[in-house]
Protein backbone atom coordinates (compact mmCIF):
# COMPACT_ATOMS: atom_id res chain seq x y z
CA UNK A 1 -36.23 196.65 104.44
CA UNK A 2 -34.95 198.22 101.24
CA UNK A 3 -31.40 198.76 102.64
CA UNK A 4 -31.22 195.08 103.04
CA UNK A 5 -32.52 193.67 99.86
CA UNK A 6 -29.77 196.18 97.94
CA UNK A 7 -27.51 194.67 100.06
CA UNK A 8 -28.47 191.56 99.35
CA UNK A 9 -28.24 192.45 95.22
CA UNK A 10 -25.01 194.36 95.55
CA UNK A 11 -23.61 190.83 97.73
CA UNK A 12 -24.87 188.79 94.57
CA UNK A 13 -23.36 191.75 92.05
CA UNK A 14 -19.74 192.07 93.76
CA UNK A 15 -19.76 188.35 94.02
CA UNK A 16 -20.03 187.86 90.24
CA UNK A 17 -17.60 190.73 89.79
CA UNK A 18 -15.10 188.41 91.70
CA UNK A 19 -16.10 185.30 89.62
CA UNK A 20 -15.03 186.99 86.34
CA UNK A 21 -11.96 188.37 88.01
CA UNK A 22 -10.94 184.89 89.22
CA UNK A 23 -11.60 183.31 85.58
CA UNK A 24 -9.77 186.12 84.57
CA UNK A 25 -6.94 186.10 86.81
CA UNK A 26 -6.25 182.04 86.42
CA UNK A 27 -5.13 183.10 82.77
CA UNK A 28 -4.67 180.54 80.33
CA UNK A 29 -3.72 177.74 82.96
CA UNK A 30 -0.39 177.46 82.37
CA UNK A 31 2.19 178.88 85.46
CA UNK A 32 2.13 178.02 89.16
CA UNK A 33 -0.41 177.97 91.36
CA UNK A 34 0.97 180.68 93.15
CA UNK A 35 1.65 182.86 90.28
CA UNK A 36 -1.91 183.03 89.32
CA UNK A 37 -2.83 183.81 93.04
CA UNK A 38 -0.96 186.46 93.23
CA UNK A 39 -2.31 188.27 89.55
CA UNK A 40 -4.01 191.31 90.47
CA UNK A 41 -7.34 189.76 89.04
CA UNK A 42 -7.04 187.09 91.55
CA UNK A 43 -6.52 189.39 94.58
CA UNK A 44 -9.38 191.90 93.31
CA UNK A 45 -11.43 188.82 93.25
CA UNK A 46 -10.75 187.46 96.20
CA UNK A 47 -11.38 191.25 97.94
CA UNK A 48 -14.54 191.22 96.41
CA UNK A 49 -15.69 187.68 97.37
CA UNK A 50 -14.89 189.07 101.11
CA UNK A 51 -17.19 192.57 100.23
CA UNK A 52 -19.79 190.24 98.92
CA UNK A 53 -19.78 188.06 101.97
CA UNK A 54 -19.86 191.39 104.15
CA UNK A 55 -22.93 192.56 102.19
CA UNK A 56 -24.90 189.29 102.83
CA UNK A 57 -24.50 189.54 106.41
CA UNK A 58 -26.01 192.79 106.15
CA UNK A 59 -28.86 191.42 104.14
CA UNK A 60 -29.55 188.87 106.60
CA UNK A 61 -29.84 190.99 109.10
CA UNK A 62 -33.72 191.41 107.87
CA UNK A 63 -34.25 189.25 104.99
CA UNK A 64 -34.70 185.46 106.14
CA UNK A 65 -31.78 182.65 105.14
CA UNK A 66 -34.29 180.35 103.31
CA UNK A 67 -35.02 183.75 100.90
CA UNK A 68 -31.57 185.15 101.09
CA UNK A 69 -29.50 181.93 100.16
CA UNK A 70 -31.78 181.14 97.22
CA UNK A 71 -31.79 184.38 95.67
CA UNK A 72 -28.04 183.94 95.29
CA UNK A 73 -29.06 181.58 92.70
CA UNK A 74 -29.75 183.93 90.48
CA UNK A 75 -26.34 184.50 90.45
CA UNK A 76 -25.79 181.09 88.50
CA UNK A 77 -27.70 182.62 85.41
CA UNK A 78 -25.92 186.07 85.55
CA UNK A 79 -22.62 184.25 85.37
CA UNK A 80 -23.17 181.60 83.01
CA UNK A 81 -23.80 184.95 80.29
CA UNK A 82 -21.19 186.90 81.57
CA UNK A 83 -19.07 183.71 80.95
CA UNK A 84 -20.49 183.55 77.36
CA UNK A 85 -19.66 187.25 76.89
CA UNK A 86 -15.96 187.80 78.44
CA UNK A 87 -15.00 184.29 77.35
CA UNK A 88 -16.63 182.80 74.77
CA UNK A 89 -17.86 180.09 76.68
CA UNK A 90 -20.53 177.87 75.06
CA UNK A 91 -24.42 178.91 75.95
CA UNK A 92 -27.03 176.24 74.79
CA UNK A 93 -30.57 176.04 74.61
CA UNK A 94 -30.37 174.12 78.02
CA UNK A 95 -28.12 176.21 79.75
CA UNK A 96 -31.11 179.13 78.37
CA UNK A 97 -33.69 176.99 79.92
CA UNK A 98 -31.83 175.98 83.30
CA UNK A 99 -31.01 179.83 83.60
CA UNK A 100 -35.31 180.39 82.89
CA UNK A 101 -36.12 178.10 85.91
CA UNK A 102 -33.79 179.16 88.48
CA UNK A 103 -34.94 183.19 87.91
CA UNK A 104 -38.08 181.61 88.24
CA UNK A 105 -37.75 179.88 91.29
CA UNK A 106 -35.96 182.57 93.24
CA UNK A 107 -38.99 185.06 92.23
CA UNK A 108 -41.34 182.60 93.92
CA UNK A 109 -39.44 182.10 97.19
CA UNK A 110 -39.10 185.66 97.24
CA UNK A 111 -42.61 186.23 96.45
CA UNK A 112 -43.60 183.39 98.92
């Protein structure tokens, strides 16, 4: 059961890792569409979006959907500071406490 809950963390990890590397790759907005798709942050991103999604069928394999999906959630806080701390995007006392309740939600459905 191990082999599927750290593939069920390395899904959630790689998936983030492509969510910076899209932010990253879309630059500073200005430029085509199809120049920022075809950045090297944008195609790394993509690549890992598809290794995430690979992982999470491997995770639920073993580990049921209504635990699973949830406890991508916690993916939601993990971004919102990695988005404070690569881009200087704003992180408030609510964003804090939103980021507090939805770690504590997934622990109880995976606890449940």
């Amino acid at each position: 059961m191990t082999l599927y809950w750290l593939a069920l963390a390395g899904a959630i990890l790689v998936s983030l890792a492509g969510q910076v590397l899209l932010k990253a790759g879309s630059g500073d907005g200005s430029g085509s569409l199809l120049i920022q798709l075809l950045r090297w942050q944008t195609l790394l991103g993509l690549a890992c979006y598809a290794a995430g999604a690979l992982l999470y069928i491997i995770a639920l394999r073993r580990i049921p959907m209504s635990v699973a999906l949830p406890s991508t959630a916690l993916g939601y806080g993990i971004i919102a500071l990695l988005g404070w701390w690569f881009f200087a995007e704003p992180l408030g006392a609510q964003k804090i406490a939103a980021i507090a309740l939805i770690a504590v939600g997934v622990v109880l459905l995976a606890t449940a």
